[in-house]
N, C-alpha and C. Protein backbone atom coordinates (compact mmCIF):
# COMPACT_ATOMS: atom_id res chain seq x y z
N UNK A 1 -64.45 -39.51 -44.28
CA UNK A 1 -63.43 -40.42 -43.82
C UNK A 1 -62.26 -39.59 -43.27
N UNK A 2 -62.07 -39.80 -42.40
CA UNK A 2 -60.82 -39.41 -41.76
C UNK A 2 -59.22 -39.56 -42.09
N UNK A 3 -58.45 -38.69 -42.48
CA UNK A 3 -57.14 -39.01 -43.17
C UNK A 3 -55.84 -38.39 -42.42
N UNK A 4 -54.98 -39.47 -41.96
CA UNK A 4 -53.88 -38.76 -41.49
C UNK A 4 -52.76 -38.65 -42.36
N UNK A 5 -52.48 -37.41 -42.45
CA UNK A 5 -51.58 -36.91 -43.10
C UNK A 5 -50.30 -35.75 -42.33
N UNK A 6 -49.40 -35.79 -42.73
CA UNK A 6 -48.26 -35.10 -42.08
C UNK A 6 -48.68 -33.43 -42.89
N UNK A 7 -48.15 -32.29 -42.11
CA UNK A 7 -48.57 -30.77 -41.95
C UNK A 7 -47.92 -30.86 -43.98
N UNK A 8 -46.73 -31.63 -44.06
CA UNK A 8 -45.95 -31.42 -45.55
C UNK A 8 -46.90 -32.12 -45.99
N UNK A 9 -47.70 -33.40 -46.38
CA UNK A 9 -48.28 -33.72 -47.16
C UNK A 9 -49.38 -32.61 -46.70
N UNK A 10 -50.32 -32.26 -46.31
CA UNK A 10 -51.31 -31.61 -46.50
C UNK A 10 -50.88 -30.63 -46.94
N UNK A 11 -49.86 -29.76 -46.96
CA UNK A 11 -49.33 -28.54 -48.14
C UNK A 11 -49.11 -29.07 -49.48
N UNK A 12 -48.70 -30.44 -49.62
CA UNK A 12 -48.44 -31.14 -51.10
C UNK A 12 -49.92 -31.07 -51.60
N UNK A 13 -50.53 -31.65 -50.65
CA UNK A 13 -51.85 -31.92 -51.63
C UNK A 13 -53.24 -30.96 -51.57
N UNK A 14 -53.25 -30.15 -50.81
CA UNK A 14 -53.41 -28.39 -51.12
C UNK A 14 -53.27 -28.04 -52.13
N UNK A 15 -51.74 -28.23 -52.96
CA UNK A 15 -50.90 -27.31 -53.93
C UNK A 15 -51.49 -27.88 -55.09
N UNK A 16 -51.77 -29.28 -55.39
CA UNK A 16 -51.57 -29.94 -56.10
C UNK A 16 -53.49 -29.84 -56.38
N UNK A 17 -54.14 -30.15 -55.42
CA UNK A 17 -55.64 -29.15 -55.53
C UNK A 17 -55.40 -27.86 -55.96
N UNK A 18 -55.51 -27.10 -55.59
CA UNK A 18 -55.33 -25.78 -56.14
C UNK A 18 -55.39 -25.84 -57.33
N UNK A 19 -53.88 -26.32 -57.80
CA UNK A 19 -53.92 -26.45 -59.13
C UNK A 19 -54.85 -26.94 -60.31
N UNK A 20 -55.40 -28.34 -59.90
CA UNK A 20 -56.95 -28.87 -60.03
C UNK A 20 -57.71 -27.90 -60.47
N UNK A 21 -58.26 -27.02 -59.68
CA UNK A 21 -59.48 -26.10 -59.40
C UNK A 21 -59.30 -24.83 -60.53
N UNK A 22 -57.70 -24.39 -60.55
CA UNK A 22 -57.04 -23.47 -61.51
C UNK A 22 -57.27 -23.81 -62.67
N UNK A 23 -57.77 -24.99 -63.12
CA UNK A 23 -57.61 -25.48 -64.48
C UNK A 23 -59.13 -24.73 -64.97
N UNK A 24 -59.92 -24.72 -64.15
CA UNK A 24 -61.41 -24.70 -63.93
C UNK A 24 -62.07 -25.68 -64.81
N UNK A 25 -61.65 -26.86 -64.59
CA UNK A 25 -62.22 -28.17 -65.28
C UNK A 25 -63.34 -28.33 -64.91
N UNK A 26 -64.61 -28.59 -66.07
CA UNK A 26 -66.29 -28.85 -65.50
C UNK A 26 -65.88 -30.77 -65.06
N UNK A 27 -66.49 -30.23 -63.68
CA UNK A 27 -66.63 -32.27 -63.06
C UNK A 27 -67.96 -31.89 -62.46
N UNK A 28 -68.54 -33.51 -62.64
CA UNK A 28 -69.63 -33.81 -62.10
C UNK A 28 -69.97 -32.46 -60.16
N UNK A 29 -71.01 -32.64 -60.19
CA UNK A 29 -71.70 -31.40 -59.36
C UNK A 29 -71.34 -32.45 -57.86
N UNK A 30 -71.10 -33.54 -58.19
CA UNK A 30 -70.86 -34.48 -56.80
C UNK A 30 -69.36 -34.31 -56.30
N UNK A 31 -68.53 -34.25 -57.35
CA UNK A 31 -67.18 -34.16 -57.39
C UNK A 31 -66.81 -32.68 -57.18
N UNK A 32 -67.78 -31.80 -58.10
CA UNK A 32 -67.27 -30.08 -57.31
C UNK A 32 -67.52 -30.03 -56.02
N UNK A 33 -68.71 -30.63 -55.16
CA UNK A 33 -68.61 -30.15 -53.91
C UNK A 33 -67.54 -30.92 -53.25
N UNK A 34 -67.21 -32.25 -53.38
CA UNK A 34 -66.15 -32.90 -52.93
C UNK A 34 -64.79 -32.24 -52.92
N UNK A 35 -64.77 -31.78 -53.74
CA UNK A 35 -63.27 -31.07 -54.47
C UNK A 35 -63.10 -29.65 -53.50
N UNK A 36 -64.48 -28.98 -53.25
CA UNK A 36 -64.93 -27.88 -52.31
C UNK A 36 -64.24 -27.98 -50.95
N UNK A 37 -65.58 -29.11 -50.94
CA UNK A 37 -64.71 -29.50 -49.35
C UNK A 37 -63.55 -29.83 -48.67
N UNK A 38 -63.03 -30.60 -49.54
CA UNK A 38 -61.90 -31.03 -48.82
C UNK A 38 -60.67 -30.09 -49.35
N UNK A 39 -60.54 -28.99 -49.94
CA UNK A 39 -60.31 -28.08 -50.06
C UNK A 39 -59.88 -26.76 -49.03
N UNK A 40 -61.74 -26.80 -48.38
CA UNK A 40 -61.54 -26.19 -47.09
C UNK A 40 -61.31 -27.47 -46.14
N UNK A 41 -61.24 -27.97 -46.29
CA UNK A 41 -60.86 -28.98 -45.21
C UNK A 41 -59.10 -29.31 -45.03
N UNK A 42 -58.74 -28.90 -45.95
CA UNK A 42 -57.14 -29.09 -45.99
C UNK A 42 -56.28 -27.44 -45.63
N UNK A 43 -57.16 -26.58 -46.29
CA UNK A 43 -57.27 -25.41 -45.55
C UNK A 43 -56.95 -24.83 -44.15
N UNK A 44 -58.34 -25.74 -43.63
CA UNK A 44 -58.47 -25.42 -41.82
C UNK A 44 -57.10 -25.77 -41.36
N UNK A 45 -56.82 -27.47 -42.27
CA UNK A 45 -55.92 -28.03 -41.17
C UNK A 45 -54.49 -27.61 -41.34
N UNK A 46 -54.61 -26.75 -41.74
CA UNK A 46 -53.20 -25.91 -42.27
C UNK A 46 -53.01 -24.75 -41.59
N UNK A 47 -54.48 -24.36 -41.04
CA UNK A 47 -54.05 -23.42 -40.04
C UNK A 47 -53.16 -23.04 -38.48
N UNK A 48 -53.31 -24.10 -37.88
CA UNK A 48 -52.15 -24.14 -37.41
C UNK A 48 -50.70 -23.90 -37.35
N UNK A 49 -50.47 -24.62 -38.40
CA UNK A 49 -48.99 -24.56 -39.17
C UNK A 49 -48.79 -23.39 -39.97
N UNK A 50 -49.66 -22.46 -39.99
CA UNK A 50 -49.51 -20.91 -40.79
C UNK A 50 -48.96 -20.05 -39.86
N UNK A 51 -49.56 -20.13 -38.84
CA UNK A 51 -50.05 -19.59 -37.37
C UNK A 51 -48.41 -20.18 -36.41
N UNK A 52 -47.84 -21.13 -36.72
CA UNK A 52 -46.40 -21.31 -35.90
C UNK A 52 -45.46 -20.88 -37.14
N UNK A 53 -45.79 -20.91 -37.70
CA UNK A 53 -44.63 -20.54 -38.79
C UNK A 53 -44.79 -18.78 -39.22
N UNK A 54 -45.53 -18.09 -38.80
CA UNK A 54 -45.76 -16.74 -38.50
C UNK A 54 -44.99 -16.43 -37.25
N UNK A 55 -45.00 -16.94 -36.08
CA UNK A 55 -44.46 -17.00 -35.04
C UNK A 55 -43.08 -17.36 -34.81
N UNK A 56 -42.58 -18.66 -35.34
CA UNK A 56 -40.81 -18.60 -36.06
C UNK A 56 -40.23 -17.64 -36.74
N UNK A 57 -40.94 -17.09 -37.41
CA UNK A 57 -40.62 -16.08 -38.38
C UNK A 57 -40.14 -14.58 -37.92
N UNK A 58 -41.37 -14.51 -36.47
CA UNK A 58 -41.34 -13.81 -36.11
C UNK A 58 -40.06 -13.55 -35.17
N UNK A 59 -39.82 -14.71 -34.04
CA UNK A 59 -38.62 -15.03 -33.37
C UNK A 59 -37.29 -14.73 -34.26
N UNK A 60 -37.21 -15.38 -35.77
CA UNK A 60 -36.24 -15.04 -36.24
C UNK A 60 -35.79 -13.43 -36.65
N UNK A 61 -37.08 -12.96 -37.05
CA UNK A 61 -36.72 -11.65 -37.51
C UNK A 61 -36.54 -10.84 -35.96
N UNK A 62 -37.18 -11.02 -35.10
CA UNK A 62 -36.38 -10.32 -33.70
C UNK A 62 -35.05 -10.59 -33.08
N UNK A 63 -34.99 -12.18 -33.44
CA UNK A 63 -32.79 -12.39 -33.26
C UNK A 63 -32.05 -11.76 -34.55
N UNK A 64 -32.79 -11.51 -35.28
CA UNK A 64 -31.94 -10.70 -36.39
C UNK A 64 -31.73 -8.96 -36.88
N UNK A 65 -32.47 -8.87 -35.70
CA UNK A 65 -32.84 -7.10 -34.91
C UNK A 65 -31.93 -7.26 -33.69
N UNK A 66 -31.57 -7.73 -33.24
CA UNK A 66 -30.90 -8.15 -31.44
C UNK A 66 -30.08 -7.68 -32.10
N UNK A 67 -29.16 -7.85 -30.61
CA UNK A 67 -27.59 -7.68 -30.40
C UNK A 67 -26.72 -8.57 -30.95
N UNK A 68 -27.47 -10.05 -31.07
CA UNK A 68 -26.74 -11.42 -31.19
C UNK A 68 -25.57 -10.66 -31.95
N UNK A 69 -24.45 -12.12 -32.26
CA UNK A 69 -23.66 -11.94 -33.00
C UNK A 69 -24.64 -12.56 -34.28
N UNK A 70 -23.55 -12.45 -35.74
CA UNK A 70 -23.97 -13.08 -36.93
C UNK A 70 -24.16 -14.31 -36.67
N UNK A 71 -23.14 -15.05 -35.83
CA UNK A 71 -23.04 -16.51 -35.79
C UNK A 71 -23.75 -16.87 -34.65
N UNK A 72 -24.46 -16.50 -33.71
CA UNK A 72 -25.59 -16.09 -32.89
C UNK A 72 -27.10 -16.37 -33.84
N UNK A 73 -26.79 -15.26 -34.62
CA UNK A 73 -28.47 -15.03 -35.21
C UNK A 73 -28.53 -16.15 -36.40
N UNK A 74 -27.10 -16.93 -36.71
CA UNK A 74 -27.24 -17.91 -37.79
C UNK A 74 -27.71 -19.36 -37.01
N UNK A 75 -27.00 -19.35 -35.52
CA UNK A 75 -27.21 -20.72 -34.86
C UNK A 75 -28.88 -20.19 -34.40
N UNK A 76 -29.45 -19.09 -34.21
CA UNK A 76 -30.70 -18.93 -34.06
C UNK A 76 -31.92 -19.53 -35.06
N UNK A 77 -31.38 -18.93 -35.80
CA UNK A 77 -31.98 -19.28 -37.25
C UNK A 77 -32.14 -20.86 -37.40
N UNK A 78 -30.82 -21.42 -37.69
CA UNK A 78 -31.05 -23.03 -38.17
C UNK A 78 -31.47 -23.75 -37.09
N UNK A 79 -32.02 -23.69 -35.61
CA UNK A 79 -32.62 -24.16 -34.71
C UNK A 79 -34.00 -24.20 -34.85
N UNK A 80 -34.17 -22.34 -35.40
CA UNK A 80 -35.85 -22.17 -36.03
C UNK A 80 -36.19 -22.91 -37.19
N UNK A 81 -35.35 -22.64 -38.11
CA UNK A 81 -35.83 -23.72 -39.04
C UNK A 81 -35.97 -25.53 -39.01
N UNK A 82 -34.80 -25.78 -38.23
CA UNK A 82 -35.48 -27.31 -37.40
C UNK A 82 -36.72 -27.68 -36.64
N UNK A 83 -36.60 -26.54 -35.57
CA UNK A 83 -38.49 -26.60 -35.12
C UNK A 83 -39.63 -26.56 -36.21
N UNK A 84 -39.84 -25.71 -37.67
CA UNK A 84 -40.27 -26.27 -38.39
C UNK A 84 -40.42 -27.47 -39.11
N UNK A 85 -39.43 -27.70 -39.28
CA UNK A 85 -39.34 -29.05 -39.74
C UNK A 85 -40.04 -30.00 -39.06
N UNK A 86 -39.63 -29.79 -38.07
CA UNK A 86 -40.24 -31.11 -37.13
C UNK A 86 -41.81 -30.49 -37.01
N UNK A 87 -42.13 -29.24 -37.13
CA UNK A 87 -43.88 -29.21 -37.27
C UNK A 87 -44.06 -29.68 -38.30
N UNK A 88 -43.76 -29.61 -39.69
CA UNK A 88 -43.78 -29.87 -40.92
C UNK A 88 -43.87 -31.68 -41.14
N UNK A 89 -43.54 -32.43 -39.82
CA UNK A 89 -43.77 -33.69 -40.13
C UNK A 89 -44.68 -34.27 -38.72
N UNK A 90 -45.23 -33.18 -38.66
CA UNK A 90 -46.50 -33.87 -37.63
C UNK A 90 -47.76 -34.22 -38.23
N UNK A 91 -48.32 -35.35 -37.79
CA UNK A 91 -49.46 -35.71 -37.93
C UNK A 91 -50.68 -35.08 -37.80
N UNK A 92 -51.39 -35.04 -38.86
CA UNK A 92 -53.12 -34.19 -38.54
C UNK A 92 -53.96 -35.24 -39.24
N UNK A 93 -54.92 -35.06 -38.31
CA UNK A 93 -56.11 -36.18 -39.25
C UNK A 93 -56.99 -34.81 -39.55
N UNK A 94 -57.57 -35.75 -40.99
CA UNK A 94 -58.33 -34.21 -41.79
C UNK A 94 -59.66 -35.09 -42.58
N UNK A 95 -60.53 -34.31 -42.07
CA UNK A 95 -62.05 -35.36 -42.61
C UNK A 95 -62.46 -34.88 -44.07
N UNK A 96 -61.75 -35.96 -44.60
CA UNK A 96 -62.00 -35.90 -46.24
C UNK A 96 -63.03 -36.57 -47.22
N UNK A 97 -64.02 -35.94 -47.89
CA UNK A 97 -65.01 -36.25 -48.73
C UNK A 97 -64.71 -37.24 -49.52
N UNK A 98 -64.70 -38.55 -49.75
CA UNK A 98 -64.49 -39.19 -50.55
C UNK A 98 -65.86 -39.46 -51.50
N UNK A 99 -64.66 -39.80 -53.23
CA UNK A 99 -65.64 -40.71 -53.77
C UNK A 99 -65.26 -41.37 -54.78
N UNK A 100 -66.16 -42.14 -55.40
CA UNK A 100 -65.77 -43.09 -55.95
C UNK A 100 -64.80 -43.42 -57.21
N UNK A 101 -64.12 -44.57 -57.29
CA UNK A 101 -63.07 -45.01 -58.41
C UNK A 101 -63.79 -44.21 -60.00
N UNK A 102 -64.96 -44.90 -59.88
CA UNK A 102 -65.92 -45.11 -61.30
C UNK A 102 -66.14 -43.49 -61.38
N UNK A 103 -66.26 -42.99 -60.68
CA UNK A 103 -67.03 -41.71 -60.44
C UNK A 103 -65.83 -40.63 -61.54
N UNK A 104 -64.90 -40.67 -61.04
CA UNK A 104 -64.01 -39.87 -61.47
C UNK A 104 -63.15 -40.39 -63.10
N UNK A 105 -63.62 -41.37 -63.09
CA UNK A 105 -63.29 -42.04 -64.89
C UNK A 105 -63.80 -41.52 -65.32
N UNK A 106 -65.28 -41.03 -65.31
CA UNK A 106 -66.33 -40.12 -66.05
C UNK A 106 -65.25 -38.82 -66.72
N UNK A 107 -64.82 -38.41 -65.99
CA UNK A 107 -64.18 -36.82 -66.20
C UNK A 107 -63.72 -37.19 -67.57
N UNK A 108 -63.93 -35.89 -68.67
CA UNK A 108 -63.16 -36.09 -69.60
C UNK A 108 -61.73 -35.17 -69.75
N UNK A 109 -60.87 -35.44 -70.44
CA UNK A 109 -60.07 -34.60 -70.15
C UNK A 109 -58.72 -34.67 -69.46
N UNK A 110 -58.86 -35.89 -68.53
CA UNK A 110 -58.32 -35.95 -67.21
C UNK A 110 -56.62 -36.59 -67.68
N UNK A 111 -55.79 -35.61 -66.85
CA UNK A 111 -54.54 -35.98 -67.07
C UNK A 111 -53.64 -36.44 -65.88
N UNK A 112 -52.58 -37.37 -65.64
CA UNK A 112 -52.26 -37.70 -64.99
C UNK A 112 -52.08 -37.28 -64.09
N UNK A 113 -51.66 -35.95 -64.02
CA UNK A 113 -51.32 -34.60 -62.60
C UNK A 113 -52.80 -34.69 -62.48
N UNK A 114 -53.61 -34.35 -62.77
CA UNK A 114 -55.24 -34.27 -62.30
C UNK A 114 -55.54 -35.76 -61.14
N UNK A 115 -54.90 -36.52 -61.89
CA UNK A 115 -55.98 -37.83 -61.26
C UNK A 115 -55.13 -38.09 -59.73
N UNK A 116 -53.41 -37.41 -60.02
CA UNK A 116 -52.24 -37.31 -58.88
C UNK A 116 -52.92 -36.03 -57.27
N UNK A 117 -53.71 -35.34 -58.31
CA UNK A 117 -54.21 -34.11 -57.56
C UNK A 117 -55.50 -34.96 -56.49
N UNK A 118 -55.99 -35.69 -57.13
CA UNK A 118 -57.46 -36.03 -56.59
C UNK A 118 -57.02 -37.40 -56.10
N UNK A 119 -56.29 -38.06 -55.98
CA UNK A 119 -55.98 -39.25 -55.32
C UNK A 119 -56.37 -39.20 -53.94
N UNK A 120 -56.05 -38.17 -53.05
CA UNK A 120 -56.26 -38.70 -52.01
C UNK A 120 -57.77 -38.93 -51.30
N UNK A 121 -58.93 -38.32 -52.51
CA UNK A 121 -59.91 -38.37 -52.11
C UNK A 121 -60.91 -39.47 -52.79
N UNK A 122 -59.96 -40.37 -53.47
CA UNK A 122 -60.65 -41.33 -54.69
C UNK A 122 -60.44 -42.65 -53.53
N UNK A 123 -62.10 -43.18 -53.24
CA UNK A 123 -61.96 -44.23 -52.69
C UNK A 123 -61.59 -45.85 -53.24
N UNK A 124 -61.05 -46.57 -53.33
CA UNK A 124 -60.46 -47.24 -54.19
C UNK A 124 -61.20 -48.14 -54.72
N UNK A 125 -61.99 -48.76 -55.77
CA UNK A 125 -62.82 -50.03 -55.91
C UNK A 125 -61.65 -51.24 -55.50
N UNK A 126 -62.03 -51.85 -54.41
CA UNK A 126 -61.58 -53.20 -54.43
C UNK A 126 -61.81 -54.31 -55.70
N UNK A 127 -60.75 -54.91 -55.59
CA UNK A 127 -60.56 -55.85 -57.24
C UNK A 127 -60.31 -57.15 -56.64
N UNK A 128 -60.51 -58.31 -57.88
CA UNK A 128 -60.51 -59.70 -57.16
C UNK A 128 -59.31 -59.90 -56.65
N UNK A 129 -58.02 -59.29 -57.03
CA UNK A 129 -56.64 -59.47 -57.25
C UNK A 129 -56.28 -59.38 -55.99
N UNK A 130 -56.57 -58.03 -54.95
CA UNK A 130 -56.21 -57.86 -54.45
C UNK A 130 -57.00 -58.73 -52.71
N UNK A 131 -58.07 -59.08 -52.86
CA UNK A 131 -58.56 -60.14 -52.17
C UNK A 131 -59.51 -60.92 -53.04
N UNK A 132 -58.53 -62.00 -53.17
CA UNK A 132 -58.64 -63.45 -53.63
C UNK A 132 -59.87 -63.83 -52.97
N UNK A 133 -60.58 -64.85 -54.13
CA UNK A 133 -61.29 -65.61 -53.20
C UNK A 133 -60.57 -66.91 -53.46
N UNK A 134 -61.14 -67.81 -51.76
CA UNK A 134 -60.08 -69.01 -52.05
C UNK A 134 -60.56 -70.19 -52.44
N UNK A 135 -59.73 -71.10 -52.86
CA UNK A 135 -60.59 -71.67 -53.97
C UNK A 135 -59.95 -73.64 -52.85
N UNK A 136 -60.60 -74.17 -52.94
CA UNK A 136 -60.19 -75.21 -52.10
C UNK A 136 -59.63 -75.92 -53.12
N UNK A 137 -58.50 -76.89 -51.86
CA UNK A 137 -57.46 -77.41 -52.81
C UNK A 137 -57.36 -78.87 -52.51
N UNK A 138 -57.76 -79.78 -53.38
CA UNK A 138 -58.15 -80.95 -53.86
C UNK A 138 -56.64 -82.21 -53.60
């Protein structure tokens, strides 16, 4: 399934995987490769944004080698760090392994940061609540 997410959420939920994986919690063999994938899949789509932010970095540390003045290489600076920003809230769609609600109740163990970590790949069981059936009215 395809997921759009901004360059900051896909670093949030990277971090928040990672952490997941750090625990080295045993999950079902369906859920490790899931957890795998979209892993490298949040990965790839981060490459980009590694790759311009190497390159800002780079711009900054050469206005801060220049001639500029201080207040030169400071108005340099907080311009670079705005162009991040604004990469930092661009859109990427990222093809994520999903699976199921039920699937991941299985886990034992599981603590709220865990289930916060794996949310974005837990497909949701639909419930009656949330589509009613309608009931005719007399």
């Amino acid at each position: 399934m395809n997921k759009t997410m901004t360059n900051n959420e896909l670093i949030i939920t990277r971090n928040r995987l990672n952490d997941f994986i750090e625990k080295d919690k045993v999950t079902p063999g369906k859920i490790s490769y899931a957890i795998t994938k979209n892993y490298k899949a949040l990965e790839e789509a981060l490459d980009p944004l590694k790759t311009e932010q190497q390159k800002i970095l780079k711009k900054i540390e050469e206005a801060n080698n220049s001639d500029m003045s201080d207040e030169e290489k400071t108005e340099f600076t907080n311009k670079m760090n705005k162009s991040f920003e604004e990469i930092l809230t661009t859109s990427v769609d990222v093809s994520i392994h999903m699976i199921s609600e039920n699937e991941i109740i299985d886990i034992s163990g599981m603590s709220a940061k865990d289930y916060l970590a794996l949310d974005f790949m837990i497909e949701k069981a639909e419930d009656e609540e949330s589509n009613p059936v309608p009931t005719s009215v007399e």
